[in-house]
PDB file of N, CA and C in Angstrom:
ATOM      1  N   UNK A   1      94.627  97.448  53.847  1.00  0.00           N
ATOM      2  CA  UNK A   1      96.014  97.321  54.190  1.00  0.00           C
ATOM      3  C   UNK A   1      96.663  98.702  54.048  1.00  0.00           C
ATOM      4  N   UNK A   2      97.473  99.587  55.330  1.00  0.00           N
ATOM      5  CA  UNK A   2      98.152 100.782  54.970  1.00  0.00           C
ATOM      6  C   UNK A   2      99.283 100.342  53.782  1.00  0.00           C
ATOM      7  N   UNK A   3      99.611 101.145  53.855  1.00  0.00           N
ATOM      8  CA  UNK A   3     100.946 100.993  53.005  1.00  0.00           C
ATOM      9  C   UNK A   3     101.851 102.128  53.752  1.00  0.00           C
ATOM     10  N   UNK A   4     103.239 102.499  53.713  1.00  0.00           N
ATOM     11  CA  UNK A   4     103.815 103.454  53.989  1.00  0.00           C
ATOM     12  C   UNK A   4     105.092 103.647  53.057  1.00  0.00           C
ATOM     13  N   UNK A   5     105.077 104.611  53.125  1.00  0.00           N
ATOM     14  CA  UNK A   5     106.848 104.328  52.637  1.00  0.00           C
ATOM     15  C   UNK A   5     107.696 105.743  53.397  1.00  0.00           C
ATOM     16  N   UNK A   6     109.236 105.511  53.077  1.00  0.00           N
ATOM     17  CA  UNK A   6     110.035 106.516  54.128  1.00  0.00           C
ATOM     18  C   UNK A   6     110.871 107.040  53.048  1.00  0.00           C
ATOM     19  N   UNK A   7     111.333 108.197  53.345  1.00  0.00           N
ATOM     20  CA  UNK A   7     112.133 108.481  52.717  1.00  0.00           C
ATOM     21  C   UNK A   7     113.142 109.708  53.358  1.00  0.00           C
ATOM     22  N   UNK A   8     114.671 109.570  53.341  1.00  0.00           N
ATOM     23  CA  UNK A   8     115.660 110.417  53.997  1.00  0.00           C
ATOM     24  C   UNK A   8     115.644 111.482  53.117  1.00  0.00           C
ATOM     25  N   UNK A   9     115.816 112.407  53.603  1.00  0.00           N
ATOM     26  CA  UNK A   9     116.203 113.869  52.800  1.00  0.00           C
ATOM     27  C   UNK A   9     117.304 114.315  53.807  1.00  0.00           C
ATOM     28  N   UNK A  10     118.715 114.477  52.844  1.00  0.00           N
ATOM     29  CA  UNK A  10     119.386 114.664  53.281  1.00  0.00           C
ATOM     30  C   UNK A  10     119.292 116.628  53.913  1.00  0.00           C
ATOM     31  N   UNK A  11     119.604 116.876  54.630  1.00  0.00           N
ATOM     32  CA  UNK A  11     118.926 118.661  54.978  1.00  0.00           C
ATOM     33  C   UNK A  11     120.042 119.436  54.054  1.00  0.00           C
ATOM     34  N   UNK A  12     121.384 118.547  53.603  1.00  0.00           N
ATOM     35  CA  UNK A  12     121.297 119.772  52.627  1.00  0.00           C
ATOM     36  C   UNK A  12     121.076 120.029  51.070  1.00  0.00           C
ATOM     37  N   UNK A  13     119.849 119.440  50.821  1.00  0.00           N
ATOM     38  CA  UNK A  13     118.577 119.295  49.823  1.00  0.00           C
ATOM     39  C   UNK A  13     117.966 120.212  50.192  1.00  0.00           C
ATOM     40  N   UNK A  14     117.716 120.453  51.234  1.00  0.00           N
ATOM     41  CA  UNK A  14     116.033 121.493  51.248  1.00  0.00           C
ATOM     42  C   UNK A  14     116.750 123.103  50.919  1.00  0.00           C
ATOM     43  N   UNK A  15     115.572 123.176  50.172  1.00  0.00           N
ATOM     44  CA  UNK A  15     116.113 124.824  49.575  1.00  0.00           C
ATOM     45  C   UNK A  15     115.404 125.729  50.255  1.00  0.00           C
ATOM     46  N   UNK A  16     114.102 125.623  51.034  1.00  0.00           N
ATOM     47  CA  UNK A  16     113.501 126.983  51.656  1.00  0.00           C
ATOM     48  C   UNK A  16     112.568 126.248  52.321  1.00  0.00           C
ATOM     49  N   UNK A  17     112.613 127.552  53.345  1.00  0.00           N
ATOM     50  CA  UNK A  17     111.218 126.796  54.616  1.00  0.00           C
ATOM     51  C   UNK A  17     110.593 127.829  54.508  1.00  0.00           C
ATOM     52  N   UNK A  18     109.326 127.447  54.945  1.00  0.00           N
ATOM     53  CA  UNK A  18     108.036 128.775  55.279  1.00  0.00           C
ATOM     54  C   UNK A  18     107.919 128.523  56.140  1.00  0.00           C
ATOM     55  N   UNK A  19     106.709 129.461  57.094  1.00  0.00           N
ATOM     56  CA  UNK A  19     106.012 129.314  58.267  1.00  0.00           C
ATOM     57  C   UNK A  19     104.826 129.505  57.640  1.00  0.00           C
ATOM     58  N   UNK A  20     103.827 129.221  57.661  1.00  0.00           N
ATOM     59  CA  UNK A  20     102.613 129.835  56.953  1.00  0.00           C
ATOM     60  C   UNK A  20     101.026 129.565  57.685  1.00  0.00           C
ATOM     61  N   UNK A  21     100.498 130.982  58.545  1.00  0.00           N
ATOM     62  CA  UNK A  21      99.308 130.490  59.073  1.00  0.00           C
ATOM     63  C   UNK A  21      98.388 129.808  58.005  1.00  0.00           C
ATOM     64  N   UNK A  22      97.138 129.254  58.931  1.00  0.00           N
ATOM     65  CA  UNK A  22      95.845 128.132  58.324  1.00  0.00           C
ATOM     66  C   UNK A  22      94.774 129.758  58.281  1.00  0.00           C
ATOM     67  N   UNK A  23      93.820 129.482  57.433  1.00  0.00           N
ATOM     68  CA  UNK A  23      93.405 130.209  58.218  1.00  0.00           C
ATOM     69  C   UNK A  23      92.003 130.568  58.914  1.00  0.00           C
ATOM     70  N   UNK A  24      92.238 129.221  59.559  1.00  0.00           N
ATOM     71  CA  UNK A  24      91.427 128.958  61.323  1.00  0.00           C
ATOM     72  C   UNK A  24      92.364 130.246  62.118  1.00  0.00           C
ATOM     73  N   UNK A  25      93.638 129.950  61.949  1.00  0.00           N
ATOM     74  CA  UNK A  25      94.528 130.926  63.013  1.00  0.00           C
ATOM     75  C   UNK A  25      94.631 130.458  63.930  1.00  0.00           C
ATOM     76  N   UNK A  26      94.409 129.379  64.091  1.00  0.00           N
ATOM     77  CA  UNK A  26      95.102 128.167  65.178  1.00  0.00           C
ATOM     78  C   UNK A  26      95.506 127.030  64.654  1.00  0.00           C
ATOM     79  N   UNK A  27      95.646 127.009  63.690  1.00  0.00           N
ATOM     80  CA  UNK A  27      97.175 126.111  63.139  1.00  0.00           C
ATOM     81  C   UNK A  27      98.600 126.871  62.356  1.00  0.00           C
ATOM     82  N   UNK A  28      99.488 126.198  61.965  1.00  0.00           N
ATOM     83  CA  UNK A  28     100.258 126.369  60.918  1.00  0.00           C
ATOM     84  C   UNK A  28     100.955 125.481  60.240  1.00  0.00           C
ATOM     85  N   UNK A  29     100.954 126.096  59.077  1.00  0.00           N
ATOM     86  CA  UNK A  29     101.748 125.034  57.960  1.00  0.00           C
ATOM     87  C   UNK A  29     103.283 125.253  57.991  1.00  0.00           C
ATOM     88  N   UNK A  30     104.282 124.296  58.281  1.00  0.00           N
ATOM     89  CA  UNK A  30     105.477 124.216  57.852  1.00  0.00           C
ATOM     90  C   UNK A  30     105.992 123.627  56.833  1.00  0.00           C
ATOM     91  N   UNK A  31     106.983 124.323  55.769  1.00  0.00           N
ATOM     92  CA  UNK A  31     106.653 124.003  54.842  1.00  0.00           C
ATOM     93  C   UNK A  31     107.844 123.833  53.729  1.00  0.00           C
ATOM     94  N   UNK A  32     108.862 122.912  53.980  1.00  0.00           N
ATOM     95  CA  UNK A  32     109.893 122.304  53.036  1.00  0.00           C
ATOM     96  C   UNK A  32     110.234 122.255  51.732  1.00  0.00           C
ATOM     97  N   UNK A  33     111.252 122.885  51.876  1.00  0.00           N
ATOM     98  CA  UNK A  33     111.130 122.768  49.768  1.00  0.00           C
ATOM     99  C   UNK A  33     112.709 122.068  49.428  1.00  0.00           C
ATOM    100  N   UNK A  34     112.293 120.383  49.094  1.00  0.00           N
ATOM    101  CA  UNK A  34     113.537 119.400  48.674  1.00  0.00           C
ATOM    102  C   UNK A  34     113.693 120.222  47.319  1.00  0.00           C
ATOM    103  N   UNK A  35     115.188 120.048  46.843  1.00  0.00           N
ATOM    104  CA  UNK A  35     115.604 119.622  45.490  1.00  0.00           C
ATOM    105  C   UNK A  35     116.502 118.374  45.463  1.00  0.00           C
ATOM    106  N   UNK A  36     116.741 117.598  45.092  1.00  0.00           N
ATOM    107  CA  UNK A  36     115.538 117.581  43.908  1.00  0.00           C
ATOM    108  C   UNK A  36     113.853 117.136  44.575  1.00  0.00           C
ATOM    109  N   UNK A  37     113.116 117.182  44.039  1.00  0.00           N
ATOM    110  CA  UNK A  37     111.513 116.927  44.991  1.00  0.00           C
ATOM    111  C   UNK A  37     111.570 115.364  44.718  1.00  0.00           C
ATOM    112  N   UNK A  38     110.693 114.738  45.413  1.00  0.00           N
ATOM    113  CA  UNK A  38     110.707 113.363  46.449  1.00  0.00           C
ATOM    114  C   UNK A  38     109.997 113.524  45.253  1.00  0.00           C
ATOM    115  N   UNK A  39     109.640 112.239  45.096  1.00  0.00           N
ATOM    116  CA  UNK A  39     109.768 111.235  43.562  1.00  0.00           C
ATOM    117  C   UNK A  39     108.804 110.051  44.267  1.00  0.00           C
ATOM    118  N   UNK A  40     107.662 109.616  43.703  1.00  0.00           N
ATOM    119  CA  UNK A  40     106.758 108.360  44.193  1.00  0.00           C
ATOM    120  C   UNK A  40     106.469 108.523  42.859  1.00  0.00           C
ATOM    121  N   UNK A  41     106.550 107.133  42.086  1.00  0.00           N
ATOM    122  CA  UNK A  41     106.414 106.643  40.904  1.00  0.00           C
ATOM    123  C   UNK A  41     106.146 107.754  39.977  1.00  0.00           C
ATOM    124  N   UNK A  42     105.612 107.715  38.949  1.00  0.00           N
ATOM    125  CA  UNK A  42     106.172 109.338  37.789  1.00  0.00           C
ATOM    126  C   UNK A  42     105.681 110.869  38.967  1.00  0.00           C
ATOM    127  N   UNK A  43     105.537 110.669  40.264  1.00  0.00           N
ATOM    128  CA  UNK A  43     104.642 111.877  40.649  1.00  0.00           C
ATOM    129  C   UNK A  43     106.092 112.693  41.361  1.00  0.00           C
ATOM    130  N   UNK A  44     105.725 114.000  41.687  1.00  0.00           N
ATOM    131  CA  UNK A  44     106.916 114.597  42.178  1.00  0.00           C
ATOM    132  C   UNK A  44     106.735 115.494  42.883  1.00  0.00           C
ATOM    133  N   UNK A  45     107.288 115.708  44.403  1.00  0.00           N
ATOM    134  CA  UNK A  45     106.544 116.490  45.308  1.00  0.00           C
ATOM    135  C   UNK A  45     107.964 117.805  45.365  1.00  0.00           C
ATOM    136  N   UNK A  46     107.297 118.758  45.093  1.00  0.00           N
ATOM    137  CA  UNK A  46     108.194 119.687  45.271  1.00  0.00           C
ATOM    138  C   UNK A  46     108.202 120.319  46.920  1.00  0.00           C
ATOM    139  N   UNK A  47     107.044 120.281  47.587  1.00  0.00           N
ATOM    140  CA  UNK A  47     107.011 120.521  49.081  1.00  0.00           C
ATOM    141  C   UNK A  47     106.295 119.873  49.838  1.00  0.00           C
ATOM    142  N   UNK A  48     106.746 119.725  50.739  1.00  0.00           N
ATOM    143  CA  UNK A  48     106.564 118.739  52.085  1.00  0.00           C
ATOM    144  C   UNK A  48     105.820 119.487  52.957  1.00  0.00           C
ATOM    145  N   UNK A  49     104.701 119.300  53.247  1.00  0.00           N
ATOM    146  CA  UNK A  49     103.784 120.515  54.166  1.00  0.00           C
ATOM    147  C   UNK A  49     103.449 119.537  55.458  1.00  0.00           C
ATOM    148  N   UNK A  50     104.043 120.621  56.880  1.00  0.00           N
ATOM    149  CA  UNK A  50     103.557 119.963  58.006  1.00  0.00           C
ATOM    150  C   UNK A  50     102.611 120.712  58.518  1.00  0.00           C
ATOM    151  N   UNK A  51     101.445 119.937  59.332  1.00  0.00           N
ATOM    152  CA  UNK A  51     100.546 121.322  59.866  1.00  0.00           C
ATOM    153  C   UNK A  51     100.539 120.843  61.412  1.00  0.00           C
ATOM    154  N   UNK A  52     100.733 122.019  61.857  1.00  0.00           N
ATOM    155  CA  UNK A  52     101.115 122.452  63.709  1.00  0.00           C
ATOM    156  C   UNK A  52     100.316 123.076  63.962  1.00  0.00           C
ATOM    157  N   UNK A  53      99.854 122.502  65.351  1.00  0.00           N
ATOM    158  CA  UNK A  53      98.333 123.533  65.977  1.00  0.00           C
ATOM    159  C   UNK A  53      99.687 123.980  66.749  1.00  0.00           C
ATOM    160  N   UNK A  54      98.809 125.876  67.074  1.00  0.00           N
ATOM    161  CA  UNK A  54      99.030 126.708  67.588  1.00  0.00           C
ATOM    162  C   UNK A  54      99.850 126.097  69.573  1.00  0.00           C
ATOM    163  N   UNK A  55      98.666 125.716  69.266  1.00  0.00           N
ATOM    164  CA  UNK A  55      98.735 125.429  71.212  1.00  0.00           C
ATOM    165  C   UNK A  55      99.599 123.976  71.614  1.00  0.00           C
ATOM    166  N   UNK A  56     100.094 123.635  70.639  1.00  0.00           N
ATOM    167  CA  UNK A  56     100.647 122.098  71.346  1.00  0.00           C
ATOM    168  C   UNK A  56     102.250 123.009  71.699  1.00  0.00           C
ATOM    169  N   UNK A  57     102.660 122.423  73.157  1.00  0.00           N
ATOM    170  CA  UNK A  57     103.704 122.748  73.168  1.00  0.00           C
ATOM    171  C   UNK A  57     104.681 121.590  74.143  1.00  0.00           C
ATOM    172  N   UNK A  58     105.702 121.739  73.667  1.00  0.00           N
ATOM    173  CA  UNK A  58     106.993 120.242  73.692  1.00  0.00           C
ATOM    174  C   UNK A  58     108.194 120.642  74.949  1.00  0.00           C
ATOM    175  N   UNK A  59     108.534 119.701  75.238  1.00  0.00           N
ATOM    176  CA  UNK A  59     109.764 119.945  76.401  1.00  0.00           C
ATOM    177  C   UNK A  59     110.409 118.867  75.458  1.00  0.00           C
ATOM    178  N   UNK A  60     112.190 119.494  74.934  1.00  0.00           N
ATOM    179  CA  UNK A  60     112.893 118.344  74.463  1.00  0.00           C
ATOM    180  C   UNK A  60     114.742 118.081  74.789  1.00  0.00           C
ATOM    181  N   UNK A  61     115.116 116.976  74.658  1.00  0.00           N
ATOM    182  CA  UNK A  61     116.278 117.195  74.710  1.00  0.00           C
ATOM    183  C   UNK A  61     116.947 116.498  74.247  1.00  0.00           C
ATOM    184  N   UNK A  62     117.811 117.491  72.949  1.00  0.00           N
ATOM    185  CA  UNK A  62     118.511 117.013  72.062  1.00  0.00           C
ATOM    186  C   UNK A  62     119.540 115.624  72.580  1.00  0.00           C
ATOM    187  N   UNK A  63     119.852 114.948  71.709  1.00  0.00           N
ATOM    188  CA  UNK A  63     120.498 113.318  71.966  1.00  0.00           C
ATOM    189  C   UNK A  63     121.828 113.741  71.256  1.00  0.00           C
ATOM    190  N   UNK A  64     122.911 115.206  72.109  1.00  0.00           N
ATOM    191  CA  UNK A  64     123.983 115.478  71.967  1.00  0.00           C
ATOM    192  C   UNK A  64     124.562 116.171  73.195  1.00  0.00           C
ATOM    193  N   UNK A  65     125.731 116.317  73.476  1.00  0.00           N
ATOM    194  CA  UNK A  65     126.439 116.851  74.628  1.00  0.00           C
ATOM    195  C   UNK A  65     126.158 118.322  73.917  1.00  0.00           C
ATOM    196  N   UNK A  66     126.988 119.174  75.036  1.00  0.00           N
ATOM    197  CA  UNK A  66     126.391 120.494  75.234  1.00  0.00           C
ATOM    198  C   UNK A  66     127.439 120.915  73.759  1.00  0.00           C
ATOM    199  N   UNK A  67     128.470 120.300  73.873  1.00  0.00           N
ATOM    200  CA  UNK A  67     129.671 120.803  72.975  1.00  0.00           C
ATOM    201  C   UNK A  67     129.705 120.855  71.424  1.00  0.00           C
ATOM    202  N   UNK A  68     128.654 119.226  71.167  1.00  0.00           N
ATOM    203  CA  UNK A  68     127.829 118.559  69.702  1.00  0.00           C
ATOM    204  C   UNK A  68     126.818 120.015  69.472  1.00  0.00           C
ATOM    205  N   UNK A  69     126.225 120.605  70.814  1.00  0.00           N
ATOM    206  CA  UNK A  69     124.956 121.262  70.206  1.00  0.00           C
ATOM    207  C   UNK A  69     125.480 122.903  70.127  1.00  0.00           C
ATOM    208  N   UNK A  70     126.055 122.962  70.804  1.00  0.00           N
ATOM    209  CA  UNK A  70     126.469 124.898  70.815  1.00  0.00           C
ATOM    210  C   UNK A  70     127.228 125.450  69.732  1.00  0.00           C
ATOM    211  N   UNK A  71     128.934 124.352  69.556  1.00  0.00           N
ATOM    212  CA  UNK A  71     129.829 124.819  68.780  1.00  0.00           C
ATOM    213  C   UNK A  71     129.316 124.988  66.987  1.00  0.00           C
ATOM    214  N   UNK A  72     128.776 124.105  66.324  1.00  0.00           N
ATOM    215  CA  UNK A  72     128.108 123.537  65.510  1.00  0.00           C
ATOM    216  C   UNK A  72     127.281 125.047  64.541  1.00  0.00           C
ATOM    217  N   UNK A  73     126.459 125.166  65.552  1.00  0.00           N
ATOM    218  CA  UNK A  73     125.140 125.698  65.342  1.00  0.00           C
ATOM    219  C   UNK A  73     125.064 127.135  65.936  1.00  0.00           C
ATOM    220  N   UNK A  74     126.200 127.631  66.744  1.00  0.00           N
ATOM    221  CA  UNK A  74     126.889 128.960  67.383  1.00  0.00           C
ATOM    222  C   UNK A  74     125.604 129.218  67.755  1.00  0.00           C
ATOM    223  N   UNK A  75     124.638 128.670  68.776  1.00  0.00           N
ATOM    224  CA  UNK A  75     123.699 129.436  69.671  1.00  0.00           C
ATOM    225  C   UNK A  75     122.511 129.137  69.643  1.00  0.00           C
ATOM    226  N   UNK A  76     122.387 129.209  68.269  1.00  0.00           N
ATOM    227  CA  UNK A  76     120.911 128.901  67.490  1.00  0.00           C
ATOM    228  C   UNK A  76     120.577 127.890  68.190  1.00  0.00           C
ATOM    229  N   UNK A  77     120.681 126.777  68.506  1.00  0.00           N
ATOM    230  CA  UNK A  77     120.151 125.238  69.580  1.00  0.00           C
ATOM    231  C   UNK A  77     120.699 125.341  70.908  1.00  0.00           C
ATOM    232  N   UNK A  78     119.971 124.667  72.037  1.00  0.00           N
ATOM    233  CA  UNK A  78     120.497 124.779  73.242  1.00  0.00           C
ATOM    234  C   UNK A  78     119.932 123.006  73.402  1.00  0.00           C
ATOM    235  N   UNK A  79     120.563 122.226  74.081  1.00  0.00           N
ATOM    236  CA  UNK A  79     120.922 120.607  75.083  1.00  0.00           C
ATOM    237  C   UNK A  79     118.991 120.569  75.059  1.00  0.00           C
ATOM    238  N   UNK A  80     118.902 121.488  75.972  1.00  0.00           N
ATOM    239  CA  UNK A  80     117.227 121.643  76.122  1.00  0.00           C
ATOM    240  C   UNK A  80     116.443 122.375  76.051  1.00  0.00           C
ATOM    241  N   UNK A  81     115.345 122.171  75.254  1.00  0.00           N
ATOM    242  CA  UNK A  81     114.426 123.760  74.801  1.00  0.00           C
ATOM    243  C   UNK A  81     112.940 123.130  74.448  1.00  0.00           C
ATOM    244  N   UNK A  82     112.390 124.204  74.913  1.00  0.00           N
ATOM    245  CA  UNK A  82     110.358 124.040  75.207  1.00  0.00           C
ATOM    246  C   UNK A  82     109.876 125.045  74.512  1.00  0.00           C
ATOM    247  N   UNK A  83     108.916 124.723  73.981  1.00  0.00           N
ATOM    248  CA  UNK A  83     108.018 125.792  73.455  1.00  0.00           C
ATOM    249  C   UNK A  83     107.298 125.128  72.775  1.00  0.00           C
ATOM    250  N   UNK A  84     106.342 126.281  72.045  1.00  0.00           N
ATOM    251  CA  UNK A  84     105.212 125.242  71.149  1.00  0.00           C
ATOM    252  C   UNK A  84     106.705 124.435  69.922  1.00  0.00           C
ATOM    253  N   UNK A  85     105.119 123.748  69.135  1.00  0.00           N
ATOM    254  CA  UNK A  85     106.026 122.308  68.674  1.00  0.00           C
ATOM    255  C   UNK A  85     106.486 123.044  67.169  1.00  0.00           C
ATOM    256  N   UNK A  86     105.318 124.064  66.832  1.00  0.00           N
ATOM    257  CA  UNK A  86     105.752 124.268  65.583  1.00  0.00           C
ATOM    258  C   UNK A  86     107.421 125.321  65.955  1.00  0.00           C
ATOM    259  N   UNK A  87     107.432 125.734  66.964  1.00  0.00           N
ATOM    260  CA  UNK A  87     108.477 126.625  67.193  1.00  0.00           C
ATOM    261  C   UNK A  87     109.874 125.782  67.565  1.00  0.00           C
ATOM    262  N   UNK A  88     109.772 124.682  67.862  1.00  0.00           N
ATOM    263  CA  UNK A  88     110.988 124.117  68.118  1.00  0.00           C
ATOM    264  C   UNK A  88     111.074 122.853  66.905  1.00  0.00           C
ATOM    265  N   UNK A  89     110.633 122.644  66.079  1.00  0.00           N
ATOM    266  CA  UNK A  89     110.501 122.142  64.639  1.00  0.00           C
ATOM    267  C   UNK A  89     111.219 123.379  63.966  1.00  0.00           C
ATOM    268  N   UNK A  90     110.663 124.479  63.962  1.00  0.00           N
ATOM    269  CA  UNK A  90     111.407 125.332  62.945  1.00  0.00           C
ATOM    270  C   UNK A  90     112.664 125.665  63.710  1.00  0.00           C
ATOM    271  N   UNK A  91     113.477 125.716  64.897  1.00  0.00           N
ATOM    272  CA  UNK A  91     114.377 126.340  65.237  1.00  0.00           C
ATOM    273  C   UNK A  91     115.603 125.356  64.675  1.00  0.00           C
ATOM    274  N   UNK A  92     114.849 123.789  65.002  1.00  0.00           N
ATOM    275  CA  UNK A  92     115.616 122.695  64.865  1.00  0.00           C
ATOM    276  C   UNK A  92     116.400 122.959  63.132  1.00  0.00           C
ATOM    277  N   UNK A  93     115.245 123.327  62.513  1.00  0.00           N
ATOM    278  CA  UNK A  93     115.152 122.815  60.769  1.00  0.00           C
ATOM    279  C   UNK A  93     116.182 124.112  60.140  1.00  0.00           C
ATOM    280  N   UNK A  94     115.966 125.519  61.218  1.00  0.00           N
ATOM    281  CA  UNK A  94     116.637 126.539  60.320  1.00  0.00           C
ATOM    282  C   UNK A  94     117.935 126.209  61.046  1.00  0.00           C
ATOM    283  N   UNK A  95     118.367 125.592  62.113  1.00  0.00           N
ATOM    284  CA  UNK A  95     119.772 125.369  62.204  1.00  0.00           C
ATOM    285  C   UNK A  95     120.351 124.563  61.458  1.00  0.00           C
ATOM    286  N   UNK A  96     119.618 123.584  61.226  1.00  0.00           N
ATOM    287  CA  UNK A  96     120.367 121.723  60.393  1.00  0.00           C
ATOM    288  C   UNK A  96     120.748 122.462  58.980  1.00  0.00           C
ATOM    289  N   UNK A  97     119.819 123.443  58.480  1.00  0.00           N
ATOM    290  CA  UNK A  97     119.399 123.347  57.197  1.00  0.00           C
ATOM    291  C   UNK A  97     120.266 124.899  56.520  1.00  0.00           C
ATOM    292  N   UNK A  98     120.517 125.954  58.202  1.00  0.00           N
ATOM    293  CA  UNK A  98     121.576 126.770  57.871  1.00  0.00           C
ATOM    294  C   UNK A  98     120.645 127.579  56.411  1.00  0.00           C
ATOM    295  N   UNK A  99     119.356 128.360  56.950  1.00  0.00           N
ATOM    296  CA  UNK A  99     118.882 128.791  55.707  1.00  0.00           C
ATOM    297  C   UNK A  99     117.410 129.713  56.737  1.00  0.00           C
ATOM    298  N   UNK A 100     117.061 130.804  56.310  1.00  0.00           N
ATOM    299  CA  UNK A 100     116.213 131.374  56.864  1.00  0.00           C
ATOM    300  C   UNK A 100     114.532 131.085  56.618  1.00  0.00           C
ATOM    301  N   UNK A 101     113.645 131.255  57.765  1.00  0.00           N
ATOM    302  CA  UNK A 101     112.496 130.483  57.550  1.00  0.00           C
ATOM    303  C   UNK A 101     111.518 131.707  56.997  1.00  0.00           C
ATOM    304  N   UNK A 102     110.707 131.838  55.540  1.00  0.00           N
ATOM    305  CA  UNK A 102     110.010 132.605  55.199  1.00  0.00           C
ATOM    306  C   UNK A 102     108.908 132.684  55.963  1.00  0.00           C
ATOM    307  N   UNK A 103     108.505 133.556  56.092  1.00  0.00           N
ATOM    308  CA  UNK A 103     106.998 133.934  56.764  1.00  0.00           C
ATOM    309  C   UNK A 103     105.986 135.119  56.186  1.00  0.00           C
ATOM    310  N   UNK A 104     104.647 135.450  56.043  1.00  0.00           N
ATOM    311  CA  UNK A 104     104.365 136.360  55.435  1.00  0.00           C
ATOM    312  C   UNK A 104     104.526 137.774  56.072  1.00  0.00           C
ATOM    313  N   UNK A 105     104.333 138.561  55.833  1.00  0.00           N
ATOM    314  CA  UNK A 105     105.001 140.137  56.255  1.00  0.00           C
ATOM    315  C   UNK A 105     103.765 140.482  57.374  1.00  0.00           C
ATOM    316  N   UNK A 106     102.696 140.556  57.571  1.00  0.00           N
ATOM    317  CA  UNK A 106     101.782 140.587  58.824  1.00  0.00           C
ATOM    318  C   UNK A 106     101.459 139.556  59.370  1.00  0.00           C
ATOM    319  N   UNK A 107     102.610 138.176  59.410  1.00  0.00           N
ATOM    320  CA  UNK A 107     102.497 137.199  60.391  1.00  0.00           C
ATOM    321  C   UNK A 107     102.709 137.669  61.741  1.00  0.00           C
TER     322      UNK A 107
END
């Protein structure tokens, strides 16, 4: 039997994002840091790690008028935007979240 469970994090909880290659070098880790950290019975996750292959790439469009997405976010988001997935995951996350995405220095 799966089990699942969900949980909201409000975005202005998260204290820092990374980008961080695998290193195959065709993935990457994205990489969330809640405060307070997500809580499953005494255990406590201080980061949320997503992993994005290199090559997947997305056509999307935000579920706001042009006015919801421009004024808001002054540029940083556009109605509709493509690219790989890990790149429009992080564009999404450093606008909501209003906080810069770490990366290592010869990424």
């Amino acid at each position: 039997m799966a089990m699942s469970t969900n949980y909201k994090i409000p975005y202005t909880t998260v204290l820092r994002l990374f980008l961080l290659p695998h290193k195959d070098q065709h993935q990457l880790f994205f990489v969330i840091s809640p405060d307070p950290p997500i809580k499953q019975g005494q255990t406590r996750y201080h980061f949320l790690i997503l992993l994005f292959s290199k090559d997947e790439d997305i056509s999307l469009m935000l579920n706001m008028n042009r006015e919801e997405v421009e004024k808001p976010f002054e540029g940083q988001l556009t109605k509709n935007m493509s690219g790989s997935l890990y790149e429009m995951v992080s564009w999404v996350m450093k606008a909501l979240v209003n906080c810069k995405i770490t990366v290592p220095g010869n990424f």
